[in-house]
C-alpha atoms as a PDB file:
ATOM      1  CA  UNK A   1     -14.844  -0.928  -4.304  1.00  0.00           C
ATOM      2  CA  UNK A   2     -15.120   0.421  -7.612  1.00  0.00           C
ATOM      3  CA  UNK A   3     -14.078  -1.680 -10.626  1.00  0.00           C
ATOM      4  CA  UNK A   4     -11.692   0.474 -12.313  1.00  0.00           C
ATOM      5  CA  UNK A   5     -10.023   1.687  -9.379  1.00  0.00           C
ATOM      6  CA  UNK A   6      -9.557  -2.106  -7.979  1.00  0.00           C
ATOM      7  CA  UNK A   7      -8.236  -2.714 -11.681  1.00  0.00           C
ATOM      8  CA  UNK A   8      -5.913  -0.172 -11.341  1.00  0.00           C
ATOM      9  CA  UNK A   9      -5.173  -1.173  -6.532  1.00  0.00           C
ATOM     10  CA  UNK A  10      -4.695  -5.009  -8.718  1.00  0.00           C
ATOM     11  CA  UNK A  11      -2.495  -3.197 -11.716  1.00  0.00           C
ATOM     12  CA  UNK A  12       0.076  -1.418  -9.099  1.00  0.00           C
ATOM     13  CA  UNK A  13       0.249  -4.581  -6.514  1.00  0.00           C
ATOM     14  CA  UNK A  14       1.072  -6.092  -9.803  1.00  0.00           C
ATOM     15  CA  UNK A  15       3.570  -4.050 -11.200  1.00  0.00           C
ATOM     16  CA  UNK A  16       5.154  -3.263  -7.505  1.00  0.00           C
ATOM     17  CA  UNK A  17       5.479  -7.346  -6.761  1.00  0.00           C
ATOM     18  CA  UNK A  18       6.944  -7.415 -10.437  1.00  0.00           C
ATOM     19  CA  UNK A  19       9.218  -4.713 -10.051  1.00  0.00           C
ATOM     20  CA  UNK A  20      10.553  -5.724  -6.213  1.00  0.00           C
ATOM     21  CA  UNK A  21      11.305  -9.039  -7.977  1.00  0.00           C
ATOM     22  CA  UNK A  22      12.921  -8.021 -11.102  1.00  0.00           C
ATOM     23  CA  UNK A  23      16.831  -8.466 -11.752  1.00  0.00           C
ATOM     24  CA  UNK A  24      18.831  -6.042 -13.466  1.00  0.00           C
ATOM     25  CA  UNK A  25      17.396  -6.011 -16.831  1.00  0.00           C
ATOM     26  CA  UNK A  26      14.134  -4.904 -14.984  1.00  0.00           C
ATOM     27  CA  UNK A  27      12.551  -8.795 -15.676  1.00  0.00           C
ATOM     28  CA  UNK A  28      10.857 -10.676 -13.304  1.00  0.00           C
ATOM     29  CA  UNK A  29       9.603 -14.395 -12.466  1.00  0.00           C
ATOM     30  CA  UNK A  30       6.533 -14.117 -10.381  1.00  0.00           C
ATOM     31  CA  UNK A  31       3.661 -16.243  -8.364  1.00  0.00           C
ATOM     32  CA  UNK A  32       1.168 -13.914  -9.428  1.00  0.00           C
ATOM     33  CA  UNK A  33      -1.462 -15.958  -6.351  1.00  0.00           C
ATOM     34  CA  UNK A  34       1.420 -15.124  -4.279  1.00  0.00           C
ATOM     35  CA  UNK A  35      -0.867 -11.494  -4.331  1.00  0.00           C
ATOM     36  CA  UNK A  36      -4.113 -12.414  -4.884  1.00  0.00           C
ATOM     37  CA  UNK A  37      -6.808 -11.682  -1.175  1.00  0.00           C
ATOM     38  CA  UNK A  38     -10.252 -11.475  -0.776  1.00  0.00           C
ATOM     39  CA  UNK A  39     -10.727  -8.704  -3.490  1.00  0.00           C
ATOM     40  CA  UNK A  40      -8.458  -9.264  -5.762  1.00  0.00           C
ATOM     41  CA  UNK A  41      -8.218 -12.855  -7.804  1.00  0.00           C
ATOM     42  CA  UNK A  42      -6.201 -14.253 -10.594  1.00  0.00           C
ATOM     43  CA  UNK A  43      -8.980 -13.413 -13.322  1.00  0.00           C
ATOM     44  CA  UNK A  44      -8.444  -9.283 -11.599  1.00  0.00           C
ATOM     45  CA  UNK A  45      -4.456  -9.590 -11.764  1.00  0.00           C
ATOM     46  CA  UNK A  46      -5.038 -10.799 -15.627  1.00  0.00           C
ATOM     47  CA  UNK A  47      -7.144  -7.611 -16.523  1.00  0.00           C
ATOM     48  CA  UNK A  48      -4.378  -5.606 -14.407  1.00  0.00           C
ATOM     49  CA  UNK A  49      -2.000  -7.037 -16.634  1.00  0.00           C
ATOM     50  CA  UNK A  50      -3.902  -5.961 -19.924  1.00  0.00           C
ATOM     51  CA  UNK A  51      -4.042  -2.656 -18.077  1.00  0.00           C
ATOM     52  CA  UNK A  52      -0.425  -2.253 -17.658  1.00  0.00           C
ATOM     53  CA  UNK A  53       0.584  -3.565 -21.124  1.00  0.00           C
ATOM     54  CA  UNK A  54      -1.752  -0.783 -22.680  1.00  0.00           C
ATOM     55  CA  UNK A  55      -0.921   1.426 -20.597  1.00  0.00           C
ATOM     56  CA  UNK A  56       2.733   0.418 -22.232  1.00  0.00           C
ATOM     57  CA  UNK A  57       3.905  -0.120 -18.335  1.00  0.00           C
ATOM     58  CA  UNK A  58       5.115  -3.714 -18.814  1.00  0.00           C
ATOM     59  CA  UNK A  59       5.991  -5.879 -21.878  1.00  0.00           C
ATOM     60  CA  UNK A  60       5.243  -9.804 -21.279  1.00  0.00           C
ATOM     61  CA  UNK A  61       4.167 -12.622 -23.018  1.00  0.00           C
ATOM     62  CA  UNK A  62       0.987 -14.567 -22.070  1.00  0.00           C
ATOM     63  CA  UNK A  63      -1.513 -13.161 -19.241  1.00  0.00           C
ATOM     64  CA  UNK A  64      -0.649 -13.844 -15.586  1.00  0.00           C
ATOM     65  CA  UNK A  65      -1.803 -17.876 -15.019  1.00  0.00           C
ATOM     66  CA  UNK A  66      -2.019 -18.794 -11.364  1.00  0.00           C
ATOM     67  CA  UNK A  67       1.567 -20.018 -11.156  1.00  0.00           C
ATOM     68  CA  UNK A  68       4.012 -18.515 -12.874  1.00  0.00           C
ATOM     69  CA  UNK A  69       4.694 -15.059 -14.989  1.00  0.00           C
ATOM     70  CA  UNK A  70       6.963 -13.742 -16.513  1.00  0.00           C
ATOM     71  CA  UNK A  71       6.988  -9.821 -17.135  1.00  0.00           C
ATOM     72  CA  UNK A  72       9.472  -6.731 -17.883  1.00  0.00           C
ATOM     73  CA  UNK A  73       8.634  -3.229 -16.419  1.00  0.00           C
ATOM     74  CA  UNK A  74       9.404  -0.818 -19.122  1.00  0.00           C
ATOM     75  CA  UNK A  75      10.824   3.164 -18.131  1.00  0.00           C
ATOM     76  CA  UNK A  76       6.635   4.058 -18.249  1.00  0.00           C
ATOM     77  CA  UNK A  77       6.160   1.400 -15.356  1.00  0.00           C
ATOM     78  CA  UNK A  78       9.293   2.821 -13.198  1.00  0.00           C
ATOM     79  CA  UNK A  79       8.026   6.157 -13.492  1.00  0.00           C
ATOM     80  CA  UNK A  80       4.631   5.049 -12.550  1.00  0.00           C
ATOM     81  CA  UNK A  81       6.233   3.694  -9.277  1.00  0.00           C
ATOM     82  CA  UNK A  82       8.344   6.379  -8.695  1.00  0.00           C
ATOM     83  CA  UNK A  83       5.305   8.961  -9.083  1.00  0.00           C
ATOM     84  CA  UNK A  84       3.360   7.378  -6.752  1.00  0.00           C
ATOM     85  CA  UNK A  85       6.109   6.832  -4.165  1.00  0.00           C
ATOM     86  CA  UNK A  86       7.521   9.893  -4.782  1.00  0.00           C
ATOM     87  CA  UNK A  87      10.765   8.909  -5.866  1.00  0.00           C
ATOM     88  CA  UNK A  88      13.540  11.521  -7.137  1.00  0.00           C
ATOM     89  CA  UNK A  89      15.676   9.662  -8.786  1.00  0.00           C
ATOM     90  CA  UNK A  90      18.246  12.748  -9.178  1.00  0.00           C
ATOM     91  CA  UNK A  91      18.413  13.424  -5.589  1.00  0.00           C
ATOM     92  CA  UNK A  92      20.278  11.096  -2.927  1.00  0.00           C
ATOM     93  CA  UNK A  93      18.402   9.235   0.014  1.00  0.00           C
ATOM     94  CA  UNK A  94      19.054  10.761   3.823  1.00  0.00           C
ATOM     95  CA  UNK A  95      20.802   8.728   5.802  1.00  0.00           C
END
């Protein structure tokens, strides 16, 4: 696979596992290994992370360590989500 587009598979696992975790202020405790596979390590998830805090889609401290990280997803990241899932936030889900 390509490098920047398993940056950016590694910078959405990332920012969906942080965002399906999050409580209501959007901030989340993660195992960041917890989504690591044969493609995508810890040292992938940390340049994910860079990617996502440039890209001004998250707002955390240190990079992601193999244990434990901490992590906010800011409006950008939701929208990011919601793009990709194709999520209308304005409209109701069908029963």
């Amino acid at each position: 696979m390509h490098k920047k587009l398993l940056i950016r598979t590694a910078a959405f696992r990332l920012l969906e596992e942080l965002y399906l975790c999050s409580d209501h202020n959007l901030k989340a405790n993660i195992n960041p290994s917890d989504i690591t596979d044969d493609k995508i390590n810890i040292k992938m998830l940390q340049k994910a992370a860079v990617y996502l805090k440039e890209k001004s889609f998250i707002t955390s401290g240190e990079a992601p360590c193999e244990y434990n990280w901490t992590a906010t997803i800011t409006a950008n990241g939701i929208d990011w989500l919601e793009d990709f899932y194709q999520i209308n936030p304005m409209k109701c889900p069908k029963d």
